[in-house]
PDB file of N, CA and C in Angstrom:
ATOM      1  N   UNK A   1      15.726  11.879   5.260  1.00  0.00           N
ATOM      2  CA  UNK A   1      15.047  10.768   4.648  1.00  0.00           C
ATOM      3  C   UNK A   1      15.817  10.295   3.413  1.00  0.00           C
ATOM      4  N   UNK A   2      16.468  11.109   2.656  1.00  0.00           N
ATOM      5  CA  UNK A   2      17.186  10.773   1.552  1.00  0.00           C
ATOM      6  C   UNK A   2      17.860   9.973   2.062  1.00  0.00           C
ATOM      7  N   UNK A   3      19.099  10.463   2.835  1.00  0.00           N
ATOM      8  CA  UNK A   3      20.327   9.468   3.223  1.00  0.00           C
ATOM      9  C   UNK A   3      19.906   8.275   3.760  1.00  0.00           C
ATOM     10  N   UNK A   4      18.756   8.201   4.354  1.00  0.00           N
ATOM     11  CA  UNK A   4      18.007   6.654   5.017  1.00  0.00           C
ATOM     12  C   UNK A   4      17.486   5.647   3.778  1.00  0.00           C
ATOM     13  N   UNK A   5      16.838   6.633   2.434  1.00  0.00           N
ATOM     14  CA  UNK A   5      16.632   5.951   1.180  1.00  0.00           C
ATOM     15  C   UNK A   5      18.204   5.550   1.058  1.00  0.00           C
ATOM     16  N   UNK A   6      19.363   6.329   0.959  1.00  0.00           N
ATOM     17  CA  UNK A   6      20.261   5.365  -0.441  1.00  0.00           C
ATOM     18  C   UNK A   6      20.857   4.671   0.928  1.00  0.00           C
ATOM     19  N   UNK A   7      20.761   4.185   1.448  1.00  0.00           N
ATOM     20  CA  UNK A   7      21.531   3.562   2.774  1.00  0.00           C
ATOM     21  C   UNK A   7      20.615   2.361   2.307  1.00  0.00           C
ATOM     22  N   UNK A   8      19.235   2.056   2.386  1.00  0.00           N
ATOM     23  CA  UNK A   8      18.407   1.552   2.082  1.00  0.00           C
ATOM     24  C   UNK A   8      18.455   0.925   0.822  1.00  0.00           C
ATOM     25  N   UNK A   9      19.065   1.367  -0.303  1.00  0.00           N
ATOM     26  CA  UNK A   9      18.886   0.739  -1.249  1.00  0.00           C
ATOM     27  C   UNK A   9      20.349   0.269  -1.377  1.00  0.00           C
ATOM     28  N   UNK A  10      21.641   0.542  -0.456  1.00  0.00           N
ATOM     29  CA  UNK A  10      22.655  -0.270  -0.639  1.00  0.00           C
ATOM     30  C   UNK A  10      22.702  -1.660   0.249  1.00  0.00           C
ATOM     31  N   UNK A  11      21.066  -1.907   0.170  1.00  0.00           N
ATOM     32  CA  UNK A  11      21.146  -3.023   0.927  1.00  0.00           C
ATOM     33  C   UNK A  11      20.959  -3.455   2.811  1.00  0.00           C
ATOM     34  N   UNK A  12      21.230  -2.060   3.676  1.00  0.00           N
ATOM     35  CA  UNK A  12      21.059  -1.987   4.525  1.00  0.00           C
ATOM     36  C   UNK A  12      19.909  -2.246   5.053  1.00  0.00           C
ATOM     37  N   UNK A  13      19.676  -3.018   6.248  1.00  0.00           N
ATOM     38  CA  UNK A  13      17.888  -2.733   6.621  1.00  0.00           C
ATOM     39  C   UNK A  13      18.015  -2.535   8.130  1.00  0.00           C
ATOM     40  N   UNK A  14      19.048  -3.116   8.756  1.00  0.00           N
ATOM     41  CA  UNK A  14      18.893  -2.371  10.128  1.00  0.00           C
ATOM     42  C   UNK A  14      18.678  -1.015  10.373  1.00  0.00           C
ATOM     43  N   UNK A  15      17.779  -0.761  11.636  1.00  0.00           N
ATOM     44  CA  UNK A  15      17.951   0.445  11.759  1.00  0.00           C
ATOM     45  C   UNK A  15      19.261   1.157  12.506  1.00  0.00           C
ATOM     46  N   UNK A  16      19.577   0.291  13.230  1.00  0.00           N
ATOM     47  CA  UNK A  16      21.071   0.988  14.405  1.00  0.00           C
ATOM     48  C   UNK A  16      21.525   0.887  13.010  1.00  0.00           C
ATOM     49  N   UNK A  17      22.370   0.007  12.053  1.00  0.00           N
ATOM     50  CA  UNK A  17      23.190  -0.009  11.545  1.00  0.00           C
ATOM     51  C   UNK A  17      23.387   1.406  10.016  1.00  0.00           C
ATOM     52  N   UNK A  18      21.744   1.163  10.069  1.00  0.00           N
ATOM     53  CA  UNK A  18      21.368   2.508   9.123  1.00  0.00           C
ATOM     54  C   UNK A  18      21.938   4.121  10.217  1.00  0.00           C
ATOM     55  N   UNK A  19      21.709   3.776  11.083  1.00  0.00           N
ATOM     56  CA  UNK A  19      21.603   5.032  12.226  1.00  0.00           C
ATOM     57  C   UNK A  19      23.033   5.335  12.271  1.00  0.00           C
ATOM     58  N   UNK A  20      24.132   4.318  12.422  1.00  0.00           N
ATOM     59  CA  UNK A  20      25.561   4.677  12.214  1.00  0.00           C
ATOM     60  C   UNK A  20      26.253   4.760  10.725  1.00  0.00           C
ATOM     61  N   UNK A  21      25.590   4.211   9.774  1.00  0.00           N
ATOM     62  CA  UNK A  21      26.115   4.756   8.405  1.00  0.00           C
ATOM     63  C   UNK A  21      25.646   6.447   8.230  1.00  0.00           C
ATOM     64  N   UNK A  22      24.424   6.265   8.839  1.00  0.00           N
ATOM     65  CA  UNK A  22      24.116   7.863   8.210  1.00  0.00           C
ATOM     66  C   UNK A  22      25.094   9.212   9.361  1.00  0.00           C
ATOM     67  N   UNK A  23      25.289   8.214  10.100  1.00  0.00           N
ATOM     68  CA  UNK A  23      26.252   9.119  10.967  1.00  0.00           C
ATOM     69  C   UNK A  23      27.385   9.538  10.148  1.00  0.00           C
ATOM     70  N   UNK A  24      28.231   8.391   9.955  1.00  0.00           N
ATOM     71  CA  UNK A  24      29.601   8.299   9.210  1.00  0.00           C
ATOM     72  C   UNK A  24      29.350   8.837   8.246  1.00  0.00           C
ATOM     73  N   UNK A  25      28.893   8.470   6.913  1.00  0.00           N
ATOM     74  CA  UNK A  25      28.626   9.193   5.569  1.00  0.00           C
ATOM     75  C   UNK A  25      28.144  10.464   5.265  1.00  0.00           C
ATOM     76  N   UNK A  26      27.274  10.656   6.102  1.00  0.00           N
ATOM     77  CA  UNK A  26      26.959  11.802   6.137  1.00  0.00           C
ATOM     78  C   UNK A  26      26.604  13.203   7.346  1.00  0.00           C
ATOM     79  N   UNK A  27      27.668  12.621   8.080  1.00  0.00           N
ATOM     80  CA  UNK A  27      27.130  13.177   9.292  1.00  0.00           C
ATOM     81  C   UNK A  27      25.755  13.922  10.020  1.00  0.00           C
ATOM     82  N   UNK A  28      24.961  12.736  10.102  1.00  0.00           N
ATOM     83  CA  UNK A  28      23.381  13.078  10.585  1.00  0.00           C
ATOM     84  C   UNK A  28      23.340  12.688  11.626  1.00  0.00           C
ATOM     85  N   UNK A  29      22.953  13.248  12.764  1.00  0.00           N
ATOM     86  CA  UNK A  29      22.780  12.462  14.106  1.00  0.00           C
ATOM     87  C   UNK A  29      21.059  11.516  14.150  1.00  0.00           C
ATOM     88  N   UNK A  30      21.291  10.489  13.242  1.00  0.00           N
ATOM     89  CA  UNK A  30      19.443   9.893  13.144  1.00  0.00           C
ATOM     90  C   UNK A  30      19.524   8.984  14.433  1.00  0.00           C
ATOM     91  N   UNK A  31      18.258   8.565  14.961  1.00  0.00           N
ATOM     92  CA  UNK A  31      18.180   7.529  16.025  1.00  0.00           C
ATOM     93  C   UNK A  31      17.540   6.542  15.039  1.00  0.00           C
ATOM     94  N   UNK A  32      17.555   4.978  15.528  1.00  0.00           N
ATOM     95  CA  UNK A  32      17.304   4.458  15.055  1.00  0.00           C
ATOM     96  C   UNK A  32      15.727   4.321  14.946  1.00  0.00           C
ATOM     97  N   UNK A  33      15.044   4.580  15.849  1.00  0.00           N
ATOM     98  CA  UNK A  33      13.492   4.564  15.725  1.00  0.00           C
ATOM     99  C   UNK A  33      13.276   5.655  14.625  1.00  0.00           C
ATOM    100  N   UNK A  34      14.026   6.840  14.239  1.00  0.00           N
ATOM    101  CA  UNK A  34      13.127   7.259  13.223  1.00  0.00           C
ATOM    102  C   UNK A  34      13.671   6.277  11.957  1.00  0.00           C
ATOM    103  N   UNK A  35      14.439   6.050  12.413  1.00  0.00           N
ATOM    104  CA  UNK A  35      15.059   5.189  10.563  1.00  0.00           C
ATOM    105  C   UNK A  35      13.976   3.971  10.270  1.00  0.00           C
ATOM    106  N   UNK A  36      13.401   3.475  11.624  1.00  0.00           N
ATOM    107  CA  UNK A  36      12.246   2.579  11.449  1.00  0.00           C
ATOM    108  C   UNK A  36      10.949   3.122  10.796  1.00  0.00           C
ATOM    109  N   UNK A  37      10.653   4.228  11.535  1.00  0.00           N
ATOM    110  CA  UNK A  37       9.534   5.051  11.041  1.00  0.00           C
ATOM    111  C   UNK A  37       9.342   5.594   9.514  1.00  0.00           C
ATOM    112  N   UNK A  38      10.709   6.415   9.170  1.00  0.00           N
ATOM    113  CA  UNK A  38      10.674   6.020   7.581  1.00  0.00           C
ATOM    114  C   UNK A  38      10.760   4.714   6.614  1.00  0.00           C
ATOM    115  N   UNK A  39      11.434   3.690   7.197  1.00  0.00           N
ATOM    116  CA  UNK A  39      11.148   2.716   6.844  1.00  0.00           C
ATOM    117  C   UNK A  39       9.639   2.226   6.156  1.00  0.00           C
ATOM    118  N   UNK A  40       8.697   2.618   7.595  1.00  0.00           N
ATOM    119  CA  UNK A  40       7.957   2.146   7.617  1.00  0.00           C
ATOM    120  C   UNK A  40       6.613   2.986   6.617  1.00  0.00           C
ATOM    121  N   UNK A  41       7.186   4.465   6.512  1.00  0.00           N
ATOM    122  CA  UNK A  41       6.251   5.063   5.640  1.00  0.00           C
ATOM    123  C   UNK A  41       6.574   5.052   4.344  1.00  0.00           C
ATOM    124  N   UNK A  42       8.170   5.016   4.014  1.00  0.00           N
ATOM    125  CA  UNK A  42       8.721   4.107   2.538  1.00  0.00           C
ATOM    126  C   UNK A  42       7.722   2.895   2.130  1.00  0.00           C
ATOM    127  N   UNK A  43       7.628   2.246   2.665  1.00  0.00           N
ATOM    128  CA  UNK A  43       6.345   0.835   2.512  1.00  0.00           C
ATOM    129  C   UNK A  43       5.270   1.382   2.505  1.00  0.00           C
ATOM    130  N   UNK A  44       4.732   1.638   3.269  1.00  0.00           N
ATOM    131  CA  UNK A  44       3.214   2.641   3.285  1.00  0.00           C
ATOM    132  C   UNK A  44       3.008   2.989   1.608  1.00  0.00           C
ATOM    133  N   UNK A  45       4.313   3.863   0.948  1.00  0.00           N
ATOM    134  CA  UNK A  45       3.879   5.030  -0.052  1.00  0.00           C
ATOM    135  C   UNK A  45       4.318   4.280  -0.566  1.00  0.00           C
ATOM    136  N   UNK A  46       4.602   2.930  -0.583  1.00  0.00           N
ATOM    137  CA  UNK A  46       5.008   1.909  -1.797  1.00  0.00           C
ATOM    138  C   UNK A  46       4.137   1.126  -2.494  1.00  0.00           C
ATOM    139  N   UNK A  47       3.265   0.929  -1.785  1.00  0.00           N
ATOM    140  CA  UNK A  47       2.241   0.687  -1.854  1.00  0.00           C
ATOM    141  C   UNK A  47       1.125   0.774  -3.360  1.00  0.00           C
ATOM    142  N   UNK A  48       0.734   0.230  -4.116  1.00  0.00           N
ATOM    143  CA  UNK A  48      -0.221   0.707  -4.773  1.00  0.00           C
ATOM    144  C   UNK A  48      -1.253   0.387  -4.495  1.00  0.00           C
ATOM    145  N   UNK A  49      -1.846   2.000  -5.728  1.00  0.00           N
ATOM    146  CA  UNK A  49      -2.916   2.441  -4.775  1.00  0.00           C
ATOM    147  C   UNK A  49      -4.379   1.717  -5.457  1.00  0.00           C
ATOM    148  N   UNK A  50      -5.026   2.059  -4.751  1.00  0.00           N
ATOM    149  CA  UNK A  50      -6.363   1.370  -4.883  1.00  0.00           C
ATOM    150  C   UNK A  50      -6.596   1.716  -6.817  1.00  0.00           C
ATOM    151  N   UNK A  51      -7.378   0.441  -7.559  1.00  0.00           N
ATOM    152  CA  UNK A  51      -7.925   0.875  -8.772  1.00  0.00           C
ATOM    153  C   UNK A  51      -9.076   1.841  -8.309  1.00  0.00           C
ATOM    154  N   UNK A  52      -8.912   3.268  -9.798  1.00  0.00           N
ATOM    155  CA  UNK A  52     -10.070   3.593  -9.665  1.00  0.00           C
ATOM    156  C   UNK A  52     -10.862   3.141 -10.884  1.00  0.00           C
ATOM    157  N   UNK A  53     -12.428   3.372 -10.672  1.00  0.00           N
ATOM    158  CA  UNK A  53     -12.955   3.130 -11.537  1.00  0.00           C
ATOM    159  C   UNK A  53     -12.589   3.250 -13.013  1.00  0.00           C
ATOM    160  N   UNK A  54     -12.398   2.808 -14.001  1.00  0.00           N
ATOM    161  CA  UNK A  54     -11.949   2.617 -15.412  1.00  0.00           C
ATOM    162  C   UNK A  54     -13.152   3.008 -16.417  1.00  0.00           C
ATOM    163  N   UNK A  55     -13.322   3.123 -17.361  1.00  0.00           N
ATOM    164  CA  UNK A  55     -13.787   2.587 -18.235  1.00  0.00           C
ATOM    165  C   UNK A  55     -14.749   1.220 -18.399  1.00  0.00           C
ATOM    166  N   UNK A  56     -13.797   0.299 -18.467  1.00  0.00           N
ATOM    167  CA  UNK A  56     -13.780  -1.047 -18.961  1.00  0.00           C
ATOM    168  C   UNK A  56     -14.261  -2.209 -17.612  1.00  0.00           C
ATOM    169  N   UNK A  57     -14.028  -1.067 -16.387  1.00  0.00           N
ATOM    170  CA  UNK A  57     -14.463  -1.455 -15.012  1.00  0.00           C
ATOM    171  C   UNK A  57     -16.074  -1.036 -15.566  1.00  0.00           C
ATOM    172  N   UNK A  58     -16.461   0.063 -15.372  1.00  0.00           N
ATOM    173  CA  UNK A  58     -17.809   0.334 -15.148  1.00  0.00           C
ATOM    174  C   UNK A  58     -18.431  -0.018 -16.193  1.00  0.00           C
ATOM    175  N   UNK A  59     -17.990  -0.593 -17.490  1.00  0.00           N
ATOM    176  CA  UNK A  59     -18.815  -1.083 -18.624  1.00  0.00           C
ATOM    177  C   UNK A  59     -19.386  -2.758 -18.518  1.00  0.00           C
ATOM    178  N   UNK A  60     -18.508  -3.220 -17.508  1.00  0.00           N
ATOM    179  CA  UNK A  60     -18.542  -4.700 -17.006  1.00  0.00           C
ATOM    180  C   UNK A  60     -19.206  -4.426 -15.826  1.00  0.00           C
ATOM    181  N   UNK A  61     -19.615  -3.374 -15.032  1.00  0.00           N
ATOM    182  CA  UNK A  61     -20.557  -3.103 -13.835  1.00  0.00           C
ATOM    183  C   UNK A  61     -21.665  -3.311 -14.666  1.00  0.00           C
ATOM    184  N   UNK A  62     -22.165  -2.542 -15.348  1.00  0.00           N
ATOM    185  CA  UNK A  62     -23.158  -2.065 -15.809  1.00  0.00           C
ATOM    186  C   UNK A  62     -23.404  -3.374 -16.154  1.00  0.00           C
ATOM    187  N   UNK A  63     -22.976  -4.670 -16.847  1.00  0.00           N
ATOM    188  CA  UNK A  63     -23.156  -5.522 -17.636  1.00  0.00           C
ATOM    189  C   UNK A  63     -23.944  -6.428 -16.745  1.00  0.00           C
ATOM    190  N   UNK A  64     -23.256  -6.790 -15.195  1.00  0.00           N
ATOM    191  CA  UNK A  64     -23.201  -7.088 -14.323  1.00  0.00           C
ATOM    192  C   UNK A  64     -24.588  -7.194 -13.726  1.00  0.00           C
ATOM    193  N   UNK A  65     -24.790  -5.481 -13.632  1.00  0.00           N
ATOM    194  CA  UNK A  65     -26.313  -5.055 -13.176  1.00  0.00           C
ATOM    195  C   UNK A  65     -27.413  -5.837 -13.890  1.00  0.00           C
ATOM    196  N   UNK A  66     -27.077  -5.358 -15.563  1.00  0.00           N
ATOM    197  CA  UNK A  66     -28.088  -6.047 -16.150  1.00  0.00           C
ATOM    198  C   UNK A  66     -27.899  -7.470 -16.340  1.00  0.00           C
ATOM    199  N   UNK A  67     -27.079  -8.220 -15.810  1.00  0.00           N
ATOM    200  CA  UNK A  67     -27.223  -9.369 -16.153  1.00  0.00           C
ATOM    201  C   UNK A  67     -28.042 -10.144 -15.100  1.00  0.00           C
ATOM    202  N   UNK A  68     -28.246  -9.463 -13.716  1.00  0.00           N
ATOM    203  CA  UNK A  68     -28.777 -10.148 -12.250  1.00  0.00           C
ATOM    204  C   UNK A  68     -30.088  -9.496 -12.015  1.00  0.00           C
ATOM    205  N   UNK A  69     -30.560  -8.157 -13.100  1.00  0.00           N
ATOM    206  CA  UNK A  69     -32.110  -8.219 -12.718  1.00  0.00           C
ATOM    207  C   UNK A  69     -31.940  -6.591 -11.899  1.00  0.00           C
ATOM    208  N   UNK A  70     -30.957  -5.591 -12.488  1.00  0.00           N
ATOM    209  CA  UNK A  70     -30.952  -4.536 -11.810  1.00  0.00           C
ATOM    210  C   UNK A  70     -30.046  -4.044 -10.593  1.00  0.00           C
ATOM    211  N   UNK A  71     -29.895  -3.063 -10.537  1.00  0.00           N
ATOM    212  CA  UNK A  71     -28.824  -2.616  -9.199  1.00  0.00           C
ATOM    213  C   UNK A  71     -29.287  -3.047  -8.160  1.00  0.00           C
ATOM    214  N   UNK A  72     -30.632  -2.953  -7.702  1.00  0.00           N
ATOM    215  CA  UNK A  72     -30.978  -3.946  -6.239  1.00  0.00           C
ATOM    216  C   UNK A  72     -30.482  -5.235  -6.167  1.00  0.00           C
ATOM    217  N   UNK A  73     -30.495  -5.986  -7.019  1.00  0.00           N
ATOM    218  CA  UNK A  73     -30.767  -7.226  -6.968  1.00  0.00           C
ATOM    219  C   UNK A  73     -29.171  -7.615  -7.173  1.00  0.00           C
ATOM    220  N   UNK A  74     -28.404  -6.540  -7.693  1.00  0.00           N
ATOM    221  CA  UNK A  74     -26.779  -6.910  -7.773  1.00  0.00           C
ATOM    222  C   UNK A  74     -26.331  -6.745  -6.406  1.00  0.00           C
ATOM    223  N   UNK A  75     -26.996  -5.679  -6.233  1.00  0.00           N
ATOM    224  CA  UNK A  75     -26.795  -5.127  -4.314  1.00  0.00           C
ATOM    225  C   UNK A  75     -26.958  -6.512  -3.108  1.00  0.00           C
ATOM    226  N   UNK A  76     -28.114  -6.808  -3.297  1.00  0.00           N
ATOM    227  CA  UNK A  76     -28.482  -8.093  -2.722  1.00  0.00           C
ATOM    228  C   UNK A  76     -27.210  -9.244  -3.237  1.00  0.00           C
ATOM    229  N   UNK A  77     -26.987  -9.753  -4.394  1.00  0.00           N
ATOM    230  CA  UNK A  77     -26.730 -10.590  -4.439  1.00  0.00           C
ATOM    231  C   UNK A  77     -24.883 -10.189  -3.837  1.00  0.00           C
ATOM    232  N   UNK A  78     -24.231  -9.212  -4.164  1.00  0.00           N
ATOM    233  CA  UNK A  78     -22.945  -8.722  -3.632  1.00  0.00           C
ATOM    234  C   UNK A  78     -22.937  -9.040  -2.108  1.00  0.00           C
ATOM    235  N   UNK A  79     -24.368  -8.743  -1.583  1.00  0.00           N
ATOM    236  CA  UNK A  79     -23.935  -8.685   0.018  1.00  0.00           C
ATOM    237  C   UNK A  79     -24.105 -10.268   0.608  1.00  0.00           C
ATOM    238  N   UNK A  80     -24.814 -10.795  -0.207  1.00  0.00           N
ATOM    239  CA  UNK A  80     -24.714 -12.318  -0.068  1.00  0.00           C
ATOM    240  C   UNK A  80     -23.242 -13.358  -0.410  1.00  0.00           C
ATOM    241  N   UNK A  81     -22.718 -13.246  -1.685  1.00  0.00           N
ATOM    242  CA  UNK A  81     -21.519 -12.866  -1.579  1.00  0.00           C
ATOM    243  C   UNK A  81     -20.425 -12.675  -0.837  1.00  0.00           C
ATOM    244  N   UNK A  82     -20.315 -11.826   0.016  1.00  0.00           N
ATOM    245  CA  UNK A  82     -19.877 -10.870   1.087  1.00  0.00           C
ATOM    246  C   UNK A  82     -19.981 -12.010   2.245  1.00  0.00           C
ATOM    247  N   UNK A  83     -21.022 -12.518   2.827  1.00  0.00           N
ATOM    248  CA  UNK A  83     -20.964 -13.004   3.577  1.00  0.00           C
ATOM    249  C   UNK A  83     -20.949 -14.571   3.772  1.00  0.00           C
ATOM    250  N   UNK A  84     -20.553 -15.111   2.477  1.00  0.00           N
ATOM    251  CA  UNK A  84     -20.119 -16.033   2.220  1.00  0.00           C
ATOM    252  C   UNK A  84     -18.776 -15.912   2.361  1.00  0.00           C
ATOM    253  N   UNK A  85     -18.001 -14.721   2.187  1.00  0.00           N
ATOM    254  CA  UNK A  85     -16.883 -14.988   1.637  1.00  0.00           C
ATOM    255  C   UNK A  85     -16.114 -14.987   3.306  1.00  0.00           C
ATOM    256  N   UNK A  86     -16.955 -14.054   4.440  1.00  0.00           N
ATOM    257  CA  UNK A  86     -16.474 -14.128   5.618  1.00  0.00           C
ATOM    258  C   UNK A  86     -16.760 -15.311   6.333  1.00  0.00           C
ATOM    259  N   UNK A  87     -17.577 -16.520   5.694  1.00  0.00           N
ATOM    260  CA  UNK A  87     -17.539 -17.609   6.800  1.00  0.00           C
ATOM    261  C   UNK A  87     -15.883 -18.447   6.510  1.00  0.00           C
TER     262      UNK A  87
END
């Protein structure tokens, strides 16, 4: 996976072509489907990750709640919301 990273960051993105540098440079016998597959979990773990709750998040929840009449009624109004946002 290393040699597929710096192959990767000299710009390479094919996979055959990744599959014969890592041959030459470093003599690895890779196929090109796994060079895709790391590819593809390089992106995956590139990814950022979900916010978690904060501070400054749940102090603006809370605000939220009380500003609509309580957690039911934020509940209700979120899922209304929600299905506005899917038409």
């Amino acid at each position: 996976m290393a040699a597929i990273k710096q192959l990767l960051a000299k710009g390479l993105s094919n996979p055959t072509e990744i599959a014969a540098q890592a041959r030459e440079q470093f003599g690895l016998d890779v196929q090109p489907g796994y060079v895709s597959t790391v590819k593809t979990y390089l992106k995956t773990k590139a990814k950022p990750a979900k916010k978690t709750a904060q501070p400054d998040n749940l102090d603006a929840a809370v605000a939220f709640c009380e500003g609509v009449g309580g957690v039911d009624a934020a509940k209700t109004l979120l899922e209304k919301i929600e299905r506005i946002r899917k038409l």
